[in-house]
Protein backbone atom coordinates (compact mmCIF):
# COMPACT_ATOMS: atom_id res chain seq x y z
CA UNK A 1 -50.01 -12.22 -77.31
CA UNK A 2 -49.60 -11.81 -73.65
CA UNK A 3 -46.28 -9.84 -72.27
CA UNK A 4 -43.85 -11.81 -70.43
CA UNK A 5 -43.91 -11.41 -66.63
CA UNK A 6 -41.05 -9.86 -65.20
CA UNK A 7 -38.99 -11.67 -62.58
CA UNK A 8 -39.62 -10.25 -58.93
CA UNK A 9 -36.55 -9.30 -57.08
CA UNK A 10 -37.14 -12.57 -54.44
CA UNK A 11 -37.00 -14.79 -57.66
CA UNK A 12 -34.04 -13.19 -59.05
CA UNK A 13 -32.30 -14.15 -55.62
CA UNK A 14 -33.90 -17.43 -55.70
CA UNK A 15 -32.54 -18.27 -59.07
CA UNK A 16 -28.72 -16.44 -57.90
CA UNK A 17 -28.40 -18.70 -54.83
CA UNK A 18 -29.11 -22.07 -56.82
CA UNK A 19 -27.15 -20.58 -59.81
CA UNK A 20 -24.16 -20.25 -57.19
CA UNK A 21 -24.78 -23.66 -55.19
CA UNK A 22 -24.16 -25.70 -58.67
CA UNK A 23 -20.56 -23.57 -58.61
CA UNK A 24 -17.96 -25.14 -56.98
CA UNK A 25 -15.96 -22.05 -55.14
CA UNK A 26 -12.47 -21.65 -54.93
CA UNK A 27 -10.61 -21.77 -51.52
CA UNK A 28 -8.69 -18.74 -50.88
CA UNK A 29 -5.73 -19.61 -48.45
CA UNK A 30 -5.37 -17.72 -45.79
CA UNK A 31 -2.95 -14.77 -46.98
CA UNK A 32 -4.94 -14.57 -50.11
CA UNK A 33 -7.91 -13.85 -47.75
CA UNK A 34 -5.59 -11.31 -45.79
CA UNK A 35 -4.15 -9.60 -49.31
CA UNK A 36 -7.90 -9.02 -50.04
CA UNK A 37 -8.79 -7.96 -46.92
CA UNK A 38 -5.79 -5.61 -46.90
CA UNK A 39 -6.71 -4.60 -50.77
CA UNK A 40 -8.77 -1.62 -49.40
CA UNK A 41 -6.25 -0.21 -46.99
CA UNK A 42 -3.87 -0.23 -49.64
CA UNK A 43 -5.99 1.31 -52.49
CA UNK A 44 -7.65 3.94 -50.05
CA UNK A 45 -4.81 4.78 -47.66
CA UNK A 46 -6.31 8.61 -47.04
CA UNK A 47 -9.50 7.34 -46.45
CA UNK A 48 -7.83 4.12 -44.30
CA UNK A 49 -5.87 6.65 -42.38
CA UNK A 50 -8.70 9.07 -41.45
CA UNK A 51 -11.05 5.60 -40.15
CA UNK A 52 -8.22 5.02 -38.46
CA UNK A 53 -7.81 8.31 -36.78
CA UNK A 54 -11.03 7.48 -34.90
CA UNK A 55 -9.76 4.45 -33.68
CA UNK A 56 -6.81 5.80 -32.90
CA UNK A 57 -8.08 9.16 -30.79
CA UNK A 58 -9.98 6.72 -28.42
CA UNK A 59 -7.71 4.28 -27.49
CA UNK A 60 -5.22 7.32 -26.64
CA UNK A 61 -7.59 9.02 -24.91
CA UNK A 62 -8.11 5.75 -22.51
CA UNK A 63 -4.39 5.27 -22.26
CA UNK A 64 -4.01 8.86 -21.34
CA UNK A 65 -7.06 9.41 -19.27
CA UNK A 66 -6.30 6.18 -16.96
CA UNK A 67 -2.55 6.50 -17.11
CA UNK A 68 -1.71 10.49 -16.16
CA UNK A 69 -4.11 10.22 -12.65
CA UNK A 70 -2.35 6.52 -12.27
CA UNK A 71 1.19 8.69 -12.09
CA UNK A 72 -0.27 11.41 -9.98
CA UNK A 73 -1.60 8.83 -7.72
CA UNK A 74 1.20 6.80 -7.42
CA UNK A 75 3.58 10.26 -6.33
CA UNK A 76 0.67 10.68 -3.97
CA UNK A 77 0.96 7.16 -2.51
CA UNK A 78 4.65 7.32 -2.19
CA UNK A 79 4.73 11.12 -0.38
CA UNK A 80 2.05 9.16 2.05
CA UNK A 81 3.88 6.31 2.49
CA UNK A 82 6.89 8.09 3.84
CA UNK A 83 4.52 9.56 6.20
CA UNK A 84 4.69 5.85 8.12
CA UNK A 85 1.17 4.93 6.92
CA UNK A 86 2.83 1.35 7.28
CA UNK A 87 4.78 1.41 10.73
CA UNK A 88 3.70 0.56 14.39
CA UNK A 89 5.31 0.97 16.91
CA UNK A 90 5.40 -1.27 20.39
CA UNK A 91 6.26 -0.96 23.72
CA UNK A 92 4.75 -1.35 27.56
CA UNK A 93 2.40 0.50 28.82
CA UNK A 94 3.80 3.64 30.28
CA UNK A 95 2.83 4.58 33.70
CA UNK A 96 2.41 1.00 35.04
CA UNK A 97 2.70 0.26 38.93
CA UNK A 98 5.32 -2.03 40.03
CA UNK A 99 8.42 -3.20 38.22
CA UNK A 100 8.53 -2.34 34.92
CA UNK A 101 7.67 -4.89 31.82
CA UNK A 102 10.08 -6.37 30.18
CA UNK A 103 9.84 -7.44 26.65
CA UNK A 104 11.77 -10.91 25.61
CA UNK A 105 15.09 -10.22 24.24
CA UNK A 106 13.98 -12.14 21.69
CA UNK A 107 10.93 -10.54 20.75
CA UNK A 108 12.09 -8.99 17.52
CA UNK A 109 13.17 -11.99 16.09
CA UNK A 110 9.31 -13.11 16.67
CA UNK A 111 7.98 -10.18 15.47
CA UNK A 112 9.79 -10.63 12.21
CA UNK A 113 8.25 -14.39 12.14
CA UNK A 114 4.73 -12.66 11.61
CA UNK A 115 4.66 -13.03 7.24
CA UNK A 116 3.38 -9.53 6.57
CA UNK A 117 5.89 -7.96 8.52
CA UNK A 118 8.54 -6.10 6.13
CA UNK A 119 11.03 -4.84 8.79
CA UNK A 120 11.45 -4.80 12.39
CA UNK A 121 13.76 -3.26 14.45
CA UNK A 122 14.50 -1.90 18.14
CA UNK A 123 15.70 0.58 20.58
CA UNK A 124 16.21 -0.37 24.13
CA UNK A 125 17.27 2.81 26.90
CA UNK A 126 20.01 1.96 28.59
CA UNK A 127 19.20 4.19 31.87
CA UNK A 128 22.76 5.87 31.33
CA UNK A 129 23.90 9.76 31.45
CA UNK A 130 25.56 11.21 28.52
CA UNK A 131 27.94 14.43 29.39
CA UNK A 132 29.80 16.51 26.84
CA UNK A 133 33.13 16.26 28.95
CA UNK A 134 34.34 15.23 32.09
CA UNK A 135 35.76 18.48 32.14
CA UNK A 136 32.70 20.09 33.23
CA UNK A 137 30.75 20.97 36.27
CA UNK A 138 27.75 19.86 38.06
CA UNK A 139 26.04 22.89 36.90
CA UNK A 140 26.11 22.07 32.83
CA UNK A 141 23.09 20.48 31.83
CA UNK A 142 23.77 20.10 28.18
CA UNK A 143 23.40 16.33 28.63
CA UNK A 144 19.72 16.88 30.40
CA UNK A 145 16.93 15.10 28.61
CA UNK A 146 19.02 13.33 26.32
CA UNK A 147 18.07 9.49 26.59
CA UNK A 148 20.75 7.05 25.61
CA UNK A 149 19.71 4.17 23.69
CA UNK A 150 20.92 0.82 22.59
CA UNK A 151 20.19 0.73 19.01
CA UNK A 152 20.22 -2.07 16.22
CA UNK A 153 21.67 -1.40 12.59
CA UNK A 154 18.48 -1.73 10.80
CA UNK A 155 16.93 1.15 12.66
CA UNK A 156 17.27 3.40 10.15
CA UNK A 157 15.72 1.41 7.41
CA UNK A 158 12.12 0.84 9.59
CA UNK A 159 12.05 4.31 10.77
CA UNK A 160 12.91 6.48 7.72
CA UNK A 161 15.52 8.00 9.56
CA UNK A 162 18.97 9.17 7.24
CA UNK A 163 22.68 10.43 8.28
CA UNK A 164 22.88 14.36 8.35
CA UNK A 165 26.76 13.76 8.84
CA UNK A 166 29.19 11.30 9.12
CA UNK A 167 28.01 7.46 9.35
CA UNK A 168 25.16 4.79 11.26
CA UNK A 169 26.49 1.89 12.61
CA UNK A 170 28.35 -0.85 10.71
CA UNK A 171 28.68 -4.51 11.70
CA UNK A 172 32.49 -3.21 12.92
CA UNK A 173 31.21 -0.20 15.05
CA UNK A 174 28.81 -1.64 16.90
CA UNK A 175 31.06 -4.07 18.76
CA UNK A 176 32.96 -0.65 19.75
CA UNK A 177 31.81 2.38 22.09
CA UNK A 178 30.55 4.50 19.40
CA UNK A 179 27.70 6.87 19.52
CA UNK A 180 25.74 8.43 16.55
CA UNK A 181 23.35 11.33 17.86
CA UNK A 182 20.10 12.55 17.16
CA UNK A 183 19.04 16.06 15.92
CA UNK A 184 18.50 17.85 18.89
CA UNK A 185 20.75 15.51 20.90
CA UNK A 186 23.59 17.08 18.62
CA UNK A 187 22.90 20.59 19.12
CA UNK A 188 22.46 20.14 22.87
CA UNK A 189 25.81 18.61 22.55
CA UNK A 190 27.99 21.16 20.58
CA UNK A 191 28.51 18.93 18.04
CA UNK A 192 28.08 19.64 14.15
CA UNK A 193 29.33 18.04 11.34
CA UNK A 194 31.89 14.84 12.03
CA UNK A 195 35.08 15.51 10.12
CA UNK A 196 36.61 13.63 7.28
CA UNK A 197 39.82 13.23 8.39
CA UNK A 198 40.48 14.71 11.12
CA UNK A 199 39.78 12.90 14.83
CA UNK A 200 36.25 12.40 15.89
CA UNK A 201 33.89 14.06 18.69
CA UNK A 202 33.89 11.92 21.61
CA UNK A 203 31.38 12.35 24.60
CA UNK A 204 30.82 10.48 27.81
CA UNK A 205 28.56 7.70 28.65
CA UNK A 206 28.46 6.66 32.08
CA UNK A 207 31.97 7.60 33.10
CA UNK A 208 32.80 5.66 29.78
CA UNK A 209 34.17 7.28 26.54
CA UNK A 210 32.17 7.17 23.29
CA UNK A 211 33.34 8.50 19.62
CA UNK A 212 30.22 10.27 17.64
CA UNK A 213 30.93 8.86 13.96
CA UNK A 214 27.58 10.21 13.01
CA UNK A 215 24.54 12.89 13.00
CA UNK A 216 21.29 12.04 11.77
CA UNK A 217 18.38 14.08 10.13
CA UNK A 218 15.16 14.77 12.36
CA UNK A 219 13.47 11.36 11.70
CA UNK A 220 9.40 12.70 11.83
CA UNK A 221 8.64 9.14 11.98
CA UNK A 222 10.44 8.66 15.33
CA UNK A 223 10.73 12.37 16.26
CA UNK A 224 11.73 11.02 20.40
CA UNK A 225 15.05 9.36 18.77
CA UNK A 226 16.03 13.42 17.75
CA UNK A 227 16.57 13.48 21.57
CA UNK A 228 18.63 10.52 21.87
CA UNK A 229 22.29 9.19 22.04
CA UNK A 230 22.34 5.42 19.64
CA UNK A 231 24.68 3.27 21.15
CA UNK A 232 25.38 0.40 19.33
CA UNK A 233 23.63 -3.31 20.68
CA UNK A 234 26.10 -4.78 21.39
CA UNK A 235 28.83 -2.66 22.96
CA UNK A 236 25.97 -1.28 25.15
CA UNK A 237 25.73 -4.60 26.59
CA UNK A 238 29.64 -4.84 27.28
CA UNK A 239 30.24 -1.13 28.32
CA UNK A 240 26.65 0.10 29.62
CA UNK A 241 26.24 -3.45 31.70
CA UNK A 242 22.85 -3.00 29.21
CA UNK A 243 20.58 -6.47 29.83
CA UNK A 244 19.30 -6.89 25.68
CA UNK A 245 15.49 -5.91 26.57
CA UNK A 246 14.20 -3.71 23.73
CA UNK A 247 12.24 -0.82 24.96
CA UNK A 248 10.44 -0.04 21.88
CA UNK A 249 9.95 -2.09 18.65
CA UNK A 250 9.65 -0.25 15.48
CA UNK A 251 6.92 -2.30 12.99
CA UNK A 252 6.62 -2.02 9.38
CA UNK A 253 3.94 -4.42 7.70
CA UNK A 254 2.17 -4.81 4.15
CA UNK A 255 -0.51 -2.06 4.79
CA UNK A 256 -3.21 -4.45 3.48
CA UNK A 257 -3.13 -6.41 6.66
CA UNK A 258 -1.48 -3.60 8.96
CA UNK A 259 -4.84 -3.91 11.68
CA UNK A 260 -3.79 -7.93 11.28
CA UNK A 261 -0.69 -7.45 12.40
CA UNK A 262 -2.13 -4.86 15.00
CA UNK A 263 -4.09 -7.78 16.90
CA UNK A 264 -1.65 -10.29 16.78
CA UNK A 265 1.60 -8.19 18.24
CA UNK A 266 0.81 -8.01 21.43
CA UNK A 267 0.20 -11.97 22.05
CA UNK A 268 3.96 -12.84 20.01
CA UNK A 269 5.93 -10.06 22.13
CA UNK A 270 5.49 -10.89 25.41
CA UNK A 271 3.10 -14.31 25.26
CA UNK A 272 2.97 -14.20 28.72
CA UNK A 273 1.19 -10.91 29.36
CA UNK A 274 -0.19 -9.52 26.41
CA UNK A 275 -2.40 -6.87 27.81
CA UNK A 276 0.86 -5.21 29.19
CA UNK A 277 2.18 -4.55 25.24
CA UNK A 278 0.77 -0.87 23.90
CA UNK A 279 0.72 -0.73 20.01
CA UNK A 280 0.11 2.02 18.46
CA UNK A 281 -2.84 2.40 16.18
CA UNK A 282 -2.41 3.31 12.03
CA UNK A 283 -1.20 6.11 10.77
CA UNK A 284 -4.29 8.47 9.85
CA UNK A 285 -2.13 8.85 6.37
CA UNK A 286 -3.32 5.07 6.07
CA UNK A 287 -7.10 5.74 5.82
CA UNK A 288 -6.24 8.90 4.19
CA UNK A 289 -4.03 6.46 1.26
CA UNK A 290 -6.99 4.30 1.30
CA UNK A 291 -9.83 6.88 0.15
CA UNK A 292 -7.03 8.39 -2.04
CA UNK A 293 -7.14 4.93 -3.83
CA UNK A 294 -10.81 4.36 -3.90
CA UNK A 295 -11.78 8.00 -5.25
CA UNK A 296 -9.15 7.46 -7.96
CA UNK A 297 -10.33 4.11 -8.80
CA UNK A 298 -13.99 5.31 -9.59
CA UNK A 299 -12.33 7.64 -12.06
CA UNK A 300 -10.32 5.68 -13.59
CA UNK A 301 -13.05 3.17 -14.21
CA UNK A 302 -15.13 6.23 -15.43
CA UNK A 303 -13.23 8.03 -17.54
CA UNK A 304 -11.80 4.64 -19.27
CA UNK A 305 -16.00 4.07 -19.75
CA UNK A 306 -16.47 6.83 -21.29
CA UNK A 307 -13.38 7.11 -23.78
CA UNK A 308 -14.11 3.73 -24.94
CA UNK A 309 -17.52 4.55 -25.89
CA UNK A 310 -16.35 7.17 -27.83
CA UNK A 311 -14.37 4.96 -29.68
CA UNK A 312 -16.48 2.68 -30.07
CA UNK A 313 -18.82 4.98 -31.51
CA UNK A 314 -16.05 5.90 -33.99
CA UNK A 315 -15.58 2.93 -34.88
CA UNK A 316 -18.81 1.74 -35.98
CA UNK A 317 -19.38 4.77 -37.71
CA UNK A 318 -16.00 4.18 -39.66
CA UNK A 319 -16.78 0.61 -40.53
CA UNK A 320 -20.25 0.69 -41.82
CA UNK A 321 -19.55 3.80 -43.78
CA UNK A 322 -16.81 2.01 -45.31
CA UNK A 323 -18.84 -1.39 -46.32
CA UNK A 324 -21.72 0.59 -47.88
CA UNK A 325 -19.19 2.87 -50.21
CA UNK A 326 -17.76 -0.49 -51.85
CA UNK A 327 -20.85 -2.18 -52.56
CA UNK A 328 -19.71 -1.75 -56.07
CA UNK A 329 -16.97 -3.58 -55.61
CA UNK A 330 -18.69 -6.08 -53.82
CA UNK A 331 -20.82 -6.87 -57.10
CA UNK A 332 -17.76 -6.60 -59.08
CA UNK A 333 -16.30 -9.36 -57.70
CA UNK A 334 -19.59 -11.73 -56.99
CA UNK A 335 -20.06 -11.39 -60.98
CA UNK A 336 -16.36 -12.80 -61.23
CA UNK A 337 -16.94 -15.81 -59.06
CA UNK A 338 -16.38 -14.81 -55.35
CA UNK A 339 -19.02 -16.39 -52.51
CA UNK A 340 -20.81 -14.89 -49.97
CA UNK A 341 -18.08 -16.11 -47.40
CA UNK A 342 -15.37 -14.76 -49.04
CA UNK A 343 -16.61 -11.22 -49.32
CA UNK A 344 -17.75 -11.30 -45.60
CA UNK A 345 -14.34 -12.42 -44.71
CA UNK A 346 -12.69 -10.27 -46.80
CA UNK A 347 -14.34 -7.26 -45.48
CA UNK A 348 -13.77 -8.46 -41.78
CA UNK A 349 -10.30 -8.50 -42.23
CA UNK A 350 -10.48 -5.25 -43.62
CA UNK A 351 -12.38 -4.19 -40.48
CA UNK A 352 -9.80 -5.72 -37.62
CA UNK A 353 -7.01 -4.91 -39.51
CA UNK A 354 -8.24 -1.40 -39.61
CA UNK A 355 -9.21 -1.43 -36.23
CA UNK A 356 -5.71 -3.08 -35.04
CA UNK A 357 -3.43 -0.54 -37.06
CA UNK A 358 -5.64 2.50 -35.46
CA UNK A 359 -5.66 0.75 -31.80
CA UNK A 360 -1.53 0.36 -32.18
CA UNK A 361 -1.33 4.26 -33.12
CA UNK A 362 -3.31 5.32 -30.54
CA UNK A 363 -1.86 3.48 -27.87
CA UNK A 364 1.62 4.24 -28.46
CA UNK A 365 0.89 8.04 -28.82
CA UNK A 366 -0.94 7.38 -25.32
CA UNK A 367 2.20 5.83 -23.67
CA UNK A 368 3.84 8.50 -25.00
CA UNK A 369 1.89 11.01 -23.86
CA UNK A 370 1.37 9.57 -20.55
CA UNK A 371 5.59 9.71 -20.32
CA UNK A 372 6.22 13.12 -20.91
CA UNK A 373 3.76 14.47 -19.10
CA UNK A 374 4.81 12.16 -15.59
CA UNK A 375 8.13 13.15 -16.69
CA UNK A 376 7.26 16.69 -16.87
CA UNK A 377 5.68 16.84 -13.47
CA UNK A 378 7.90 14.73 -11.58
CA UNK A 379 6.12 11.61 -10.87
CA UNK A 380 6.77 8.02 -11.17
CA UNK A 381 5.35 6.64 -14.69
CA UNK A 382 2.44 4.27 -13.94
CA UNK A 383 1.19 2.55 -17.73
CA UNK A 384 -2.04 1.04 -17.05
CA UNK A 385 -1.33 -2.37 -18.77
CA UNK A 386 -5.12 -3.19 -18.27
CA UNK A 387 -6.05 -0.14 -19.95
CA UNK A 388 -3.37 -0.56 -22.66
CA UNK A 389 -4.68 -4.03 -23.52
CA UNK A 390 -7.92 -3.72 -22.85
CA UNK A 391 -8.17 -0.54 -25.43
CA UNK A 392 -6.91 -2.19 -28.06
CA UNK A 393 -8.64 -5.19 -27.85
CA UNK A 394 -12.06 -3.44 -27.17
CA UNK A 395 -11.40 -1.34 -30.50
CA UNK A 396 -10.82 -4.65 -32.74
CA UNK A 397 -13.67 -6.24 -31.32
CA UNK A 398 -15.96 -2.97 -31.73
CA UNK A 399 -14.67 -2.57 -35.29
CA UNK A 400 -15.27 -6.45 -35.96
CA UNK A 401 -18.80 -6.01 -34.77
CA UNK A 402 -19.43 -2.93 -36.92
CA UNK A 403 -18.28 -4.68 -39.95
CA UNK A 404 -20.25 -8.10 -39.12
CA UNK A 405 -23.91 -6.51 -40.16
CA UNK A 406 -23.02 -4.41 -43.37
CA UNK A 407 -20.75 -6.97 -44.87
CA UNK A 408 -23.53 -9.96 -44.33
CA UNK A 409 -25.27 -7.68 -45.89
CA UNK A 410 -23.85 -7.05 -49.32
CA UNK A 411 -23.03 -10.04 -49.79
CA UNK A 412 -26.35 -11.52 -49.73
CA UNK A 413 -26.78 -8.78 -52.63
CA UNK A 414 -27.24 -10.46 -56.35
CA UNK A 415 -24.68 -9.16 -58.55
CA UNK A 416 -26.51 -7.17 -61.16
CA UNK A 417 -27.98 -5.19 -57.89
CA UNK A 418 -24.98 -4.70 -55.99
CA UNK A 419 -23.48 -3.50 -59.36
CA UNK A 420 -26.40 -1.65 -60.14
CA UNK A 421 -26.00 0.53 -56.65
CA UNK A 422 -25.00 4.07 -56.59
C-alpha cells in the first residue's frame, strides 16, 4: 500500500481560504472593533506604556526642539523691534537753496492713508526761543540749542518715547500753553521732576509763558527730540503764530513692506515735488531681524526633521515588535471564527491608538517643558502649533504604517500555523 501524501503548506492555505469563504463572518460594530483593538493596551499596559514611551520621547522632543528657539527668537525680535527696525522718518532735504520746503499740513493724514502704515505722527519747529526766566540776562544761554517744537499727541506712541516725570499731552493740554521737555532740554533747563501737588515749572516761549507738566526719557529712536521743548499743536498755532507745516514725520509700517512704503512716501507728502522729501532708509536692525528669522527657520525645520525621524523610527520598531509577539493570539482567534479583516483592523486600532495616547503624552510634556523653560528665562512663550499638530499626527500615521505590513501579515496565517508559532 502506498503512504498518503502529505498536504503542502500552499494547499493547506488553499483549502483555509475556501473553508473560510463558505463562512459567513460576523460584523463587528464599530466599538466592538475599538474594545478589541484596545484589548491589548489593556491586558499589556507595561508593555503598552513602554511602546508608548517611544512615541512619546519624539513628539516632545519636536515640541521642545521647535518651541524653546521659537521663544528665544521671539524675545530677540521684540528687543529688535524696539530698536525702530519698523520706523522712517521724513522730512526736506536739509541744506536746500532758496525758501525752504514746505510739507502739506495735511500730509500726515495722507501718510496714514498708505494701508501698511501702523502709526504716523509729527513734529513741526516753531522757530521760537525758549528762556528759563525773564528774569535773566543776555548772557545765560541755558535756552541755547534747545529747538521748540509743535508736537502731536501720538508722538510718543510712533517714536518709543515714555514720560520720565509728570505727563504728555492730553486732548485738554494741548489747547493750552504747556510744554513737556526733552532729556537734555530738562537739564539745560534746571528742571527735574514735576511735582504732584505742588505748582508747576513754567518757562518762556517767545515772550509767552509755558507750564512744563512733563519730562520724558531719552527717546534713542528720536534722540534730536532730547534737545527739544514739545509744545502742543494746537496752542502753538494760537500762541507761537505757528503755520501747521510738520517739519518731520515720524513713520511706522508693517516691516514686510517697509522699502514699499519707502518708495511711495515721498510722491503722497508733497505730490508736487517729490524729489524735495528725504526718507530715511531701514533700520540696519531690520536686515539684521530678517537673517535672525531665516537662520532660525533652517533650524527649526532641521531639528523638527530630525526628531521626527527618531520617532518614527520608534515607532515602527514598537509596532512590528508588538504584531509578531501576538501571533498566538492571532491564531487563537482565526480558529474561533474571526476574518482576515477583522484581525488587521483590530491590530490597527491597536497601533493608532497606541500611537495617539503616546503622541498626547509627549506633546503635553513638550508644552510643558517649552513653558517653564521661556518662563524661566524671561521670554515670551511661542508654542509652535504646526509642530504641535504636525507631531502628533506624523506619529499616528508612522505607527499606522508600521502596523499595516505585520498585521496583513498574520492574518493571512492559517490557524493551526499561527497557533503553532513560538
Amino acid at each position: 500500500m502506498t503512504a498518503p501524501v502529505k498536504p503542502s503548506r500552499p494547499a493547506l492555505r488553499r483549502s483555509s481560504r475556501r473553508a473560510e469563504d463558505k463562512i459567513k463572518p460576523v460584523r463587528l460594530a464599530f466599538l466592538d472593533l475599538l474594545g478589541l483593538g484596545l484589548l491589548g493596551l489593556r491586558t499589556r499596559k507595561m508593555r503598552a506604556a513602554l511602546s508608548a514611551l517611544g512615541i512619546s520621547i519624539g513628539v516632545a522632543t519636536m515640541v521642545v526642539v521647535t518651541g524653546i528657539p521659537a521663544s528665544s527668537q521671539r524675545a530677540l525680535m521684540d528687543e529688535i523691534s524696539a530698536l525702530g527696525s519698523n520706523m522712517l522718518r521724513v522730512q526736506p532735504y536739509p541744506g536746500q537753496q532758496g525758501p525752504p520746503v514746505r510739507l502739506p499740513e495735511e500730509s500726515v493724514a495722507m501718510v496714514r492713508r498708505i494701508q501698511p502704515v501702523t502709526e504716523a505722527s509729527a513734529v513741526a519747529n516753531t522757530h521760537a526761543a525758549v528762556q528759563r526766566s525773564d528774569r535773566i540776562g543776555d548772557d545765560d544761554y541755558s535756552g541755547t540749542g534747545l529747538s521748540v517744537l509743535a508736537a502731536r499727541r501720538d508722538l510718543l506712541s510712533v517714536v518709543g518715547g515714555k514720560v520720565f516725570s509728570g505727563r504728555f499731552f492730553s486732548a485738554a493740554d494741548e489747547q493750552f500753553p504747556t510744554a513737556v521737555l526733552g532729556y537734555r532740554a530738562a537739564s539745560s533747563l534746571g528742571i527735574g521732576e514735576i511735582p504732584e501737588n505742588g505748582p508747576a515749572p513754567q518757562i518762556q516761549i517767545n515772550k509767552s509763558w509755558f507750564t512744563v507738566i512733563g519730562v520724558l526719557h531719552s527717546i534713542p529712536l528720536a534722540n534730536d527730540l532730547d534737545n527739544a521743548v514739545l509744545t502742543g499743536w494746537p496752542a502753538a498755532k494760537k500762541t507761537l503764530r505757528f503755520g501747521g507745516n510738520p517739519t518731520v514725520i515720524y513713520v511706522k509700517a508693517r516691516e514686510a513692506h517697509l522699502e514699499d512704503v519707502r518708495s511711495v512716501l515721498p510722491a503722497t507728502v508733497f505730490p508736487e515735488q517729490p524729489g524735495q522729501v528725504q526718507v530715511s532708509r531701514p533700520s540696519d536692525a531690520l536686515a539684521a531681524k530678517r537673517a535672525t528669522q531665516n537662520t532660525f527657520s533652517s533650524l527649526f525645520l532641521g531639528l523638527a526633521g530630525v526628531a521626527l525621524l527618531v520617532g518614527g523610527i520608534g515607532v515602527a520598531n514598537t509596532m512590528v515588535i508588538s504584531v509578531l509577539e501576538r501571533r498566538r493570539d492571532i491564531g487563537l482567534r482565526r480558529a474561533l471564527g474571526a476574518t482576515r479583516g477583522q484581525i488587521r483592523i483590530q491590530f490597527l486600532t491597536e497601533s493608532v491608538a497606541l500611537s495617539l495616547l503616546g503622541a498626547i503624552a509627549g506633546a503635553l510634556f513638550g508644552v510643558l517643558a517649552n513653558v517653564g523653560y521661556a518662563a524661566y528665562q524671561g521670554w515670551p512663550t511661542v508654542i509652535p502649533l504646526l509642530s504641535l499638530t504636525g507631531g502628533c499626527l506624523g506619529a499616528v500615521l508612522i505607527g499606522m504604517a508600521a502596523g499595516v505590513y505585520p498585521s496583513v501579515r498574520a492574518a493571512r496565517l492559517p490557524p493551526t500555523e499561527a497557533l503553532a508559532s513560538t
